[in-house]
Protein backbone atom coordinates (compact mmCIF):
# COMPACT_ATOMS: atom_id res chain seq x y z
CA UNK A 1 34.95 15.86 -33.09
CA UNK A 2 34.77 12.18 -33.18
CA UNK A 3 31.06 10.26 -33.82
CA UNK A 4 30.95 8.06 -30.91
CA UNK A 5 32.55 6.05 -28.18
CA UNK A 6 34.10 2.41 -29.43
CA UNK A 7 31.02 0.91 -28.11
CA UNK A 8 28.68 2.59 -30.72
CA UNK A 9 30.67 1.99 -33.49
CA UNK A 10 29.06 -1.23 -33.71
CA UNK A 11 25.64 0.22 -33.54
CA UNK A 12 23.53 -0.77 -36.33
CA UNK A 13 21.80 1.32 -38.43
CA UNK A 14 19.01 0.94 -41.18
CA UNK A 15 16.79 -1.80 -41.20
CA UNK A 16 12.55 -0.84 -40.11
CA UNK A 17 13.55 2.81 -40.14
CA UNK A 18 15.13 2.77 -43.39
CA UNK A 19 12.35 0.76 -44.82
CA UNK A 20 9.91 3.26 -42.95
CA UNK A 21 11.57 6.00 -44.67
CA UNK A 22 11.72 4.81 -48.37
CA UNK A 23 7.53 3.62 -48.01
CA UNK A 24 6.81 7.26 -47.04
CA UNK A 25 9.14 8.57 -49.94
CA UNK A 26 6.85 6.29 -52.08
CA UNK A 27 3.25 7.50 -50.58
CA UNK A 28 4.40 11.34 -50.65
CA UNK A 29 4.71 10.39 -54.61
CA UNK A 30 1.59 8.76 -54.68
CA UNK A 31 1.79 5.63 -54.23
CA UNK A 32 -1.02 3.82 -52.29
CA UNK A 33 0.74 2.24 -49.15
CA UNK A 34 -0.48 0.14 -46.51
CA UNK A 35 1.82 0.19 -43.64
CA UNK A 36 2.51 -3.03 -41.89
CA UNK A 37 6.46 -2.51 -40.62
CA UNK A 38 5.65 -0.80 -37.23
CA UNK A 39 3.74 -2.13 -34.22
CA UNK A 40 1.81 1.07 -33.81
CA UNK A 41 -1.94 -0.65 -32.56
CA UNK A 42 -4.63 1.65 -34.82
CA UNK A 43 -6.78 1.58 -32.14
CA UNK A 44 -6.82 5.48 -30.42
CA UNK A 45 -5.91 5.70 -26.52
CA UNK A 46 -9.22 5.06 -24.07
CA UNK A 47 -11.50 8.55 -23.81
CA UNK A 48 -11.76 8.15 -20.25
CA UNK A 49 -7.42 8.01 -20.12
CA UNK A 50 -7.46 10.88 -22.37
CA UNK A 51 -10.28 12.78 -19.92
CA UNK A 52 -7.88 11.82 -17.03
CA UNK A 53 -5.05 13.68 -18.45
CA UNK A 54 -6.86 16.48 -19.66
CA UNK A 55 -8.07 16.95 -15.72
CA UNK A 56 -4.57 16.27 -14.32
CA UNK A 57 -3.47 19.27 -16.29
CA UNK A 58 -6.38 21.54 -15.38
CA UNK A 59 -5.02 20.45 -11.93
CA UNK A 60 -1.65 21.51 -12.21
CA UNK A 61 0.46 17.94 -12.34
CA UNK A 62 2.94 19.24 -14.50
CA UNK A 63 6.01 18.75 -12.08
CA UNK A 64 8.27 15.81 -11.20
CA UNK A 65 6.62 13.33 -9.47
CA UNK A 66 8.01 10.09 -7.65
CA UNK A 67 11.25 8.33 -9.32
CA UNK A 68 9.13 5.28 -9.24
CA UNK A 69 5.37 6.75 -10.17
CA UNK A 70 2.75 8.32 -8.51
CA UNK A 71 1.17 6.39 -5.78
CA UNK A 72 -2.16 5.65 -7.57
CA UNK A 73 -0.20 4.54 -10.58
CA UNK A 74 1.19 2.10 -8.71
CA UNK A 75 -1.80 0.82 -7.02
CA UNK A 76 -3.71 0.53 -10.39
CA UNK A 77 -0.55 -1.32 -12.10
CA UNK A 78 -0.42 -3.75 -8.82
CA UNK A 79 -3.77 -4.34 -8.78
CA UNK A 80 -4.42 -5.03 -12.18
CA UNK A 81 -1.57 -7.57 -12.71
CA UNK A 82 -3.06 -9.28 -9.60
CA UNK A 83 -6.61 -9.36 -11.52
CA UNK A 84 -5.57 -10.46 -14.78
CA UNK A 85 -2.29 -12.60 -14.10
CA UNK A 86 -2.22 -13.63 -10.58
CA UNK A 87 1.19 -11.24 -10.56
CA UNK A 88 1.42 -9.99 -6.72
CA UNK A 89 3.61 -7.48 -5.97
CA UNK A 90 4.20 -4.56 -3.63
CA UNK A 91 2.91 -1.01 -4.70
CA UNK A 92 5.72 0.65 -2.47
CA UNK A 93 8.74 -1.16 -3.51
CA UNK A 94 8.23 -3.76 -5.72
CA UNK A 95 7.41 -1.58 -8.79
CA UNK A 96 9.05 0.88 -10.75
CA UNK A 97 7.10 3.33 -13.46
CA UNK A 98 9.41 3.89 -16.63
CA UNK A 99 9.33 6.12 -19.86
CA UNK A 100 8.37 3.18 -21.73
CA UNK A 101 9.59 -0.73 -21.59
CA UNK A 102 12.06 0.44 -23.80
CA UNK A 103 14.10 2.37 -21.33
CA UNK A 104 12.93 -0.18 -18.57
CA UNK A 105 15.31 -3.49 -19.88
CA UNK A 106 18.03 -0.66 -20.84
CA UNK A 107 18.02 0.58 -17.18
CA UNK A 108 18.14 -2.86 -16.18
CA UNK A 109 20.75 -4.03 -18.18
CA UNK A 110 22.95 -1.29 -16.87
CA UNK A 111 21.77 -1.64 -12.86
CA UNK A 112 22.04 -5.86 -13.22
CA UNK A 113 25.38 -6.46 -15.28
CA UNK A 114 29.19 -5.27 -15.51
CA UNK A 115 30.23 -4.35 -18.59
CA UNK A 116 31.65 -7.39 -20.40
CA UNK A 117 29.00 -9.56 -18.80
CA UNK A 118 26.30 -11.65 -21.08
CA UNK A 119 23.06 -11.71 -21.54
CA UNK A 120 21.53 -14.87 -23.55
CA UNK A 121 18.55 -13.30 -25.54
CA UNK A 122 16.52 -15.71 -28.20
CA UNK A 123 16.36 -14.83 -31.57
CA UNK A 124 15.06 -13.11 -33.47
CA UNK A 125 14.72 -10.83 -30.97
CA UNK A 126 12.84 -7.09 -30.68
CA UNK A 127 15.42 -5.03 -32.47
CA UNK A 128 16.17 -2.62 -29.29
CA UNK A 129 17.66 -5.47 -27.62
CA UNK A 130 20.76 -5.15 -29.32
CA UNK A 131 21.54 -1.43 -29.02
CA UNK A 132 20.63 -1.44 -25.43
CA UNK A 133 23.44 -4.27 -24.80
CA UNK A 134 25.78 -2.14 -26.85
CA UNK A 135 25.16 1.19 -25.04
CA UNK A 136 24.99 -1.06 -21.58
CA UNK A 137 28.71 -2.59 -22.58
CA UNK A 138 27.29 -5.69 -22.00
CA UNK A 139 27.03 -8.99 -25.03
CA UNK A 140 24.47 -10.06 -26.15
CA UNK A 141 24.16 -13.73 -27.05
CA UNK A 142 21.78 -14.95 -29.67
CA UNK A 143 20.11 -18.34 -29.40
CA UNK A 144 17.80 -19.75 -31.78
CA UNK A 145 14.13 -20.62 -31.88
CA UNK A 146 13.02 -21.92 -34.95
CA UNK A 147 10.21 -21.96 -37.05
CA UNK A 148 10.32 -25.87 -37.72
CA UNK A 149 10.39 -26.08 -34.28
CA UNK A 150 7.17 -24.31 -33.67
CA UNK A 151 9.02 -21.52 -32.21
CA UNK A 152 9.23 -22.98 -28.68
CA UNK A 153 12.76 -22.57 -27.32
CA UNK A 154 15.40 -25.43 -26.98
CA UNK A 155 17.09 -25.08 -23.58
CA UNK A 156 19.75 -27.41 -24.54
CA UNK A 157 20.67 -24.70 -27.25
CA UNK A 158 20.60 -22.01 -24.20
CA UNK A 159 22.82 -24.29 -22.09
CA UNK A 160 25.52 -24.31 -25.07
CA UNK A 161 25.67 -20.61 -24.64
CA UNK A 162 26.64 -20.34 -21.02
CA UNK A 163 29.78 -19.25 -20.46
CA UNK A 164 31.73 -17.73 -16.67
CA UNK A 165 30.52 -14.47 -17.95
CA UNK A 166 26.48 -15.07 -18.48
CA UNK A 167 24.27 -13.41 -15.73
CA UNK A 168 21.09 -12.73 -17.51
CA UNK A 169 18.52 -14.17 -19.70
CA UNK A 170 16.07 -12.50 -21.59
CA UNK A 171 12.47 -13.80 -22.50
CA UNK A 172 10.03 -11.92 -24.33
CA UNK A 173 6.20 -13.64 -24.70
CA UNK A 174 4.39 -13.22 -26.27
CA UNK A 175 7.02 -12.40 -28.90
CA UNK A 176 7.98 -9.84 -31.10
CA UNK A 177 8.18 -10.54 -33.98
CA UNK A 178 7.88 -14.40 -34.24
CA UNK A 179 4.05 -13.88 -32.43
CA UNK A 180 5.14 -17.30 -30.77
CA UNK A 181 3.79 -18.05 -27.08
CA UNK A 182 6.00 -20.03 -24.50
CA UNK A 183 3.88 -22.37 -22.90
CA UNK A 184 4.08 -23.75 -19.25
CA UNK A 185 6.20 -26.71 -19.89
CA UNK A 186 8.82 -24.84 -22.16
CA UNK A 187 9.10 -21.89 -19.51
CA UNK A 188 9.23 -24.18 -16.56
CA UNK A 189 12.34 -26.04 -18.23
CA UNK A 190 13.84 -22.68 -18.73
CA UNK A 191 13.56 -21.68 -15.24
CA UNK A 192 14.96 -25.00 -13.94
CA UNK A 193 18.58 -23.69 -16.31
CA UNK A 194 17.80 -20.39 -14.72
CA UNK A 195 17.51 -21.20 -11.32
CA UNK A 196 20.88 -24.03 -11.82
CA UNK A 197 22.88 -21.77 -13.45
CA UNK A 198 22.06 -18.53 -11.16
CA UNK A 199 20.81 -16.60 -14.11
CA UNK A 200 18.57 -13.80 -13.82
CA UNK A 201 15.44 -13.68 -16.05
CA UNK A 202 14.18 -10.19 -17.49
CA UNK A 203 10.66 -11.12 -18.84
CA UNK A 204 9.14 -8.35 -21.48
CA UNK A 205 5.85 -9.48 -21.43
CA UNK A 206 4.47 -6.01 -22.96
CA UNK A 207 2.18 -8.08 -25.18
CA UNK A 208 0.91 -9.98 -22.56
CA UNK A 209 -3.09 -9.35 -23.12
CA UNK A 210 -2.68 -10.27 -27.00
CA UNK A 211 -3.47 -13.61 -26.39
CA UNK A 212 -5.15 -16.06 -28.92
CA UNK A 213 -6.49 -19.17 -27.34
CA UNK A 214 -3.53 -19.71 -25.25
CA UNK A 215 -2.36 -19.13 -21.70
CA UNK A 216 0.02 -16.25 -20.56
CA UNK A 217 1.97 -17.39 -18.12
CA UNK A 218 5.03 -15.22 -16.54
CA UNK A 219 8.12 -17.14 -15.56
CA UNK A 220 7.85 -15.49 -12.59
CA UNK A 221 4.87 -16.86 -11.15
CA UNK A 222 7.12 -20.56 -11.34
CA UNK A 223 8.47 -22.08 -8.55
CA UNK A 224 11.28 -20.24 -6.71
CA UNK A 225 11.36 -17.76 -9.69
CA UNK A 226 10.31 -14.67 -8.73
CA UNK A 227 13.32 -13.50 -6.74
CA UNK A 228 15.50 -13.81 -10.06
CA UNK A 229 12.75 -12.25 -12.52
CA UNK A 230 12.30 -8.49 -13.73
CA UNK A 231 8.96 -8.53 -15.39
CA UNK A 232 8.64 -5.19 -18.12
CA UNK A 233 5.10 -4.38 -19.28
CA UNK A 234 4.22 -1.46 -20.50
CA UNK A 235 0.58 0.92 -21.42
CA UNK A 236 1.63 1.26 -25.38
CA UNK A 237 0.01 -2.13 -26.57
CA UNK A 238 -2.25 -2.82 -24.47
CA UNK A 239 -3.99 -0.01 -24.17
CA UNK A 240 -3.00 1.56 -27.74
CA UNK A 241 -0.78 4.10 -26.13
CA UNK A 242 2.35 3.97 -27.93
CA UNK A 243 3.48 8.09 -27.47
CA UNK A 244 2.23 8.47 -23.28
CA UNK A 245 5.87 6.40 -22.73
CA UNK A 246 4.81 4.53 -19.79
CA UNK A 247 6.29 1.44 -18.81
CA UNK A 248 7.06 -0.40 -15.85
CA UNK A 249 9.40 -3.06 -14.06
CA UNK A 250 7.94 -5.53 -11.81
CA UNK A 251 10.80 -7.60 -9.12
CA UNK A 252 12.32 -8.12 -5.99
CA UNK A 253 12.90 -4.41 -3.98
CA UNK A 254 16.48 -4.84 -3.41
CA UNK A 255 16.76 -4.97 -7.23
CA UNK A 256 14.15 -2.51 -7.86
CA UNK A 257 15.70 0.09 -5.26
CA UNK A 258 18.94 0.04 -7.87
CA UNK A 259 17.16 0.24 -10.54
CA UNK A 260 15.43 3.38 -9.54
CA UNK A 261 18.52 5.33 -9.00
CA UNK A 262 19.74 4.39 -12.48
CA UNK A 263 15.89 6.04 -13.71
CA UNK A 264 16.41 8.77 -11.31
CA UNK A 265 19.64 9.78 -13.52
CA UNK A 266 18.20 9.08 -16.93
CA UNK A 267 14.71 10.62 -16.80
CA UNK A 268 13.82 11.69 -13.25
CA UNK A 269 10.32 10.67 -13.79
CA UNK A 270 7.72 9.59 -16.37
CA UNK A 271 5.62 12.21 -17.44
CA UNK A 272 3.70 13.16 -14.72
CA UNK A 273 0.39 13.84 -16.64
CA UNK A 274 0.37 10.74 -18.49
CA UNK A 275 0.96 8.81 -15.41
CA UNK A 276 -2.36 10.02 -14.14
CA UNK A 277 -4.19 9.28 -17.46
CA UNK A 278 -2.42 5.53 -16.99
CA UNK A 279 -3.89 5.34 -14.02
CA UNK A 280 -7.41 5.57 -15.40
CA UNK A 281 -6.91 2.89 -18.10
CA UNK A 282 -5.48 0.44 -15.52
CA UNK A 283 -8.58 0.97 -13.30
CA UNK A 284 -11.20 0.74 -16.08
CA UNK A 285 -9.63 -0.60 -18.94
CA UNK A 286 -10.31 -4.36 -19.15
CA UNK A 287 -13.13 -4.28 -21.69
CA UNK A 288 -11.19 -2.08 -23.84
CA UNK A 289 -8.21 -4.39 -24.08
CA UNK A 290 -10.91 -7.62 -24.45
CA UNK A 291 -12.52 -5.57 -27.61
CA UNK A 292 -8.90 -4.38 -29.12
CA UNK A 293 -7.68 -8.31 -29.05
CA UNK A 294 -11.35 -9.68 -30.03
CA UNK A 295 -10.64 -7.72 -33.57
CA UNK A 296 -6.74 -7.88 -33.91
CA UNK A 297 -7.19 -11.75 -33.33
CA UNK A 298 -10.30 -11.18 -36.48
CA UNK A 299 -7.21 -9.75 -38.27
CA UNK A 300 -4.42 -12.59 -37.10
CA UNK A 301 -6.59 -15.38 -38.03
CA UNK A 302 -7.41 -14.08 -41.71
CA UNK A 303 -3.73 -13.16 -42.55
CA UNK A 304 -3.05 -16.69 -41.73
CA UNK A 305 -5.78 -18.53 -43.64
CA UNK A 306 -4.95 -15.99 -47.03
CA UNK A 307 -0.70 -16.79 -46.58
CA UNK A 308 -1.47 -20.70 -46.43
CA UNK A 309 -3.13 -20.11 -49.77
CA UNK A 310 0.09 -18.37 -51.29
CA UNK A 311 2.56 -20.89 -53.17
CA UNK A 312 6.09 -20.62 -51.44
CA UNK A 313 4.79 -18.52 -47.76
CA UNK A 314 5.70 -21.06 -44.97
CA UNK A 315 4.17 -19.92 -42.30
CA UNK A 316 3.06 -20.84 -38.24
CA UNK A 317 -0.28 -19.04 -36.94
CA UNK A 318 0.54 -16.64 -34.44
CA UNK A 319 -0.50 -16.90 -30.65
CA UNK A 320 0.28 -13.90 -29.69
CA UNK A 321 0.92 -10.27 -30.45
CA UNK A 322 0.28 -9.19 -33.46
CA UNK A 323 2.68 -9.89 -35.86
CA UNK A 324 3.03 -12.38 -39.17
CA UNK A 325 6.97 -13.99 -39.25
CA UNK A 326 6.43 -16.32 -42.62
CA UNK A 327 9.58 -17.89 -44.11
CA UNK A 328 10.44 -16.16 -47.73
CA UNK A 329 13.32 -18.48 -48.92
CA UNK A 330 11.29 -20.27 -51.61
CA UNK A 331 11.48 -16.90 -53.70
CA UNK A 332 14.91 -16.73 -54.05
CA UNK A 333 15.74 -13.27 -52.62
CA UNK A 334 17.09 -12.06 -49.39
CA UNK A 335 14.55 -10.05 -46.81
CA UNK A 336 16.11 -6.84 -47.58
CA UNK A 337 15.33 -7.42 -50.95
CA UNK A 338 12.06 -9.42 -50.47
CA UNK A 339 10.86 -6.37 -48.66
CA UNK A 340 11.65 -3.62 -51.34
CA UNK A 341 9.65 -6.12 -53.91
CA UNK A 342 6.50 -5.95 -51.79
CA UNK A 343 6.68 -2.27 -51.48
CA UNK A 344 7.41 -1.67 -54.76
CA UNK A 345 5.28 -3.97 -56.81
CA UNK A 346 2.35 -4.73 -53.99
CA UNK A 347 2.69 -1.30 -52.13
CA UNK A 348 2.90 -3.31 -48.79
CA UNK A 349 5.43 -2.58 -45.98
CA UNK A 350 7.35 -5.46 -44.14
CA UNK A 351 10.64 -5.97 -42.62
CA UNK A 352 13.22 -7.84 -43.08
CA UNK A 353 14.23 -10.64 -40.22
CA UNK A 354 17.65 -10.15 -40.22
CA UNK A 355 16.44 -6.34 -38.56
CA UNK A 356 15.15 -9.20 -35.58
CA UNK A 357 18.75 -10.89 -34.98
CA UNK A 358 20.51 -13.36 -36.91
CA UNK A 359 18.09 -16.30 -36.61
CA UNK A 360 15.51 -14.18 -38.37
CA UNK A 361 17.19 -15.04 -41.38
CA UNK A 362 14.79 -15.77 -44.40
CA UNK A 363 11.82 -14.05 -42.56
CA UNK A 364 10.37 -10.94 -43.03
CA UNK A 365 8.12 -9.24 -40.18
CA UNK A 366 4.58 -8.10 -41.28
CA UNK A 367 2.34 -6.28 -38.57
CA UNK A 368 -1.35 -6.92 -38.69
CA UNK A 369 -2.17 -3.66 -36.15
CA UNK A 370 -3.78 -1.59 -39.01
CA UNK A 371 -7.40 -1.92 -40.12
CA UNK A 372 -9.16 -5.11 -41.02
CA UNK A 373 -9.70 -3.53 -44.53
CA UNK A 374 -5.99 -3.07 -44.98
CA UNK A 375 -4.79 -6.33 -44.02
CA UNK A 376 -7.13 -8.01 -46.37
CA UNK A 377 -5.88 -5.96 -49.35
CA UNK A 378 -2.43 -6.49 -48.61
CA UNK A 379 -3.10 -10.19 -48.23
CA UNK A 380 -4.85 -10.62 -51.83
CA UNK A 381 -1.92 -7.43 -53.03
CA UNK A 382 0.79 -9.38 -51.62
CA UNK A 383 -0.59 -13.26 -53.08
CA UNK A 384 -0.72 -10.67 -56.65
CA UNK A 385 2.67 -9.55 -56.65
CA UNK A 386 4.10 -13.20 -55.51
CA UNK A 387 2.12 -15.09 -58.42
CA UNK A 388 4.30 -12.68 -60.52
CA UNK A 389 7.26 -14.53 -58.95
């Protein structure tokens, strides 16, 4: 039988996973590895979430639930986006529960666009983007926010990019994998294009509490922008819980009452126990998140300092998430290779840009979600196996 459709032929293959792969080839051997190539917080899920769950299954909530969450789910999401953000929406139809953020901007992609439509997405970009255009039929259009440009994003370059068949921008901020954060000014010029052009905005915002002396603000709180915005969050960062696969969309309900139906066919509900544990962390969870960011900022802020000591790292402190994007090109070598050098001679696990889009060209990704102890031994590993350079 044949592989795929024509659309997946262009699927791409390799890049974090096949890096992922070859470091735990190396640490079955032996090798000492410290794993920075997946954003996998090493912080466990909250007790009291866990408890929650544990009870919901003593109970008996094994069975479908809502397509668009369980009521208290809801409520807690609503209300806790209202505390934190000043993000008001409507528990009944303004919100839809997902299996994850990941399957949230893939649902939306195929409820919002025709195939053969475009969606502008800056880059580098979180890697999913791509394959959920190409599974959507939809193209995805790359636009480029630069290091030297202190990763805010041009919206002269976005302009350039319009064509007859764009409908949809896509933001993500605080970013993965640049760790860049799109202030106030840069967002409100973005949703003056949006609002001219008749774009609609699809915000990921999952690493909206990893803040480091900045502001989040969500385009969608911006004048006249919240009927044109689908905000995705999601419970895997924030609250360290990467495997429950609970996301969410936030929008308008005529939007949201489409992209339900599309959620209904894909995965009838999110897991109905781990919706109930959810709903525990976004009731009591604040101080958790605080005390999770307090340390991975701790972890940030030395990774910077030790890379602006290494000759040849160019590199832009991170205000936000909780990843490292320094600029490689003074040593010569491409990420791919860059990456296999670290792993092989410093035993530390990146990836390379180019896995991020095209624009993350001569960067490689480094996650600073492990322990404190094991990003300072990859920083003094990594400044080791560079001097060797």
């Amino acid at each position: 039988m044949k592989s795929c459709n024509k659309r997946l032929e262009a699927m791409p293959f390799g890049g974090l996973y096949e890096i992922f792969t070859k470091a735990n080839k190396l640490e079955a051997q032996g090798k000492r590895i410290i794993h920075m190539e997946i954003g996998r917080p090493d912080y466990d899920s909250p007790d009291f979430a866990k408890e929650a769950v544990k009870e919901a299954l003593d109970r008996g909530q094994v069975h479908y639930t809502d397509v668009n969450g369980i009521e208290p789910l809801r409520k807690a999401i609503c209300n806790k986006e209202k505390r934190r953000f000043g993000l008001e929406y409507d528990y009944e139809t303004e919100i839809s529960v997902m299996s994850g953020a990941a399957e949230a901007i893939g649902v939306i992609m195929l409820t919002m666009m025709n195939p053969g439509e475009e969606i502008i997405v800056p880059s580098p970009f979180f890697s999913a983007y791509r394959e959920q255009a190409l599974i959507a039929g939809v193209k995805l259009v790359e636009v480029p926010v630069r290091m030297e440009d202190n990763w805010q994003l041009n919206v002269e370059e976005i302009e350039k990019r319009i064509t007859p068949n764009t409908t949809m921008l896509l933001i993500n901020t605080p970013n993965n994998p640049a760790g860049y954060v799109l202030d106030r000014d840069n967002l409100e010029k973005i949703a003056d294009l949006a609002k001219e052009r008749d774009l609609i905005v699809i915000s990921d915002e999952c690493y909206d509490e990893f803040i480091y002396g900045e502001e989040h603000v969500s385009i969608s709180t911006l004048d006249d922008m919240r009927e044109r915005t689908l905000v995705v969050k999601s419970t895997s960062k924030q609250f360290s819980m990467t495997g429950w696969r609970i996301g969410y969309v936030l929008g308008p309900a005529n939007a949201i009452k489409y992209i339900n139906k599309v959620h209904q066919n894909f995965s009838t509900c999110a897991t109905a126990f781990a919706q109930w544990g959810a709903v525990e962390a976004f009731n009591n969870g604040d101080s958790f998140i605080e005390d999770m960011v307090k340390e991975f900022k701790r972890r940030g802020d030395y990774l910077y300092e030790a890379f602006t000591k290494i000759d040849g790292l160019k590199i832009v402190k991170p205000k936000g998430a909780f990843y490292a994007f320094p600029d490689i090109t003074a040593f010569g070598m491409d990420e791919r290779e860059f990456c296999n050098y670290l792993m092989e001679e410093a035993g530390v696990v990146g990836v390379p840009g180019t896995s991020f889009g095209e624009y993350g060209k001569g960067h490689i990704r480094l996650a600073y979600c492990c322990s404190y102890e094991d990003v300072v031994e990859a920083c003094e590993k990594i400044k080791i196996a560079l001097g060797k350079l």
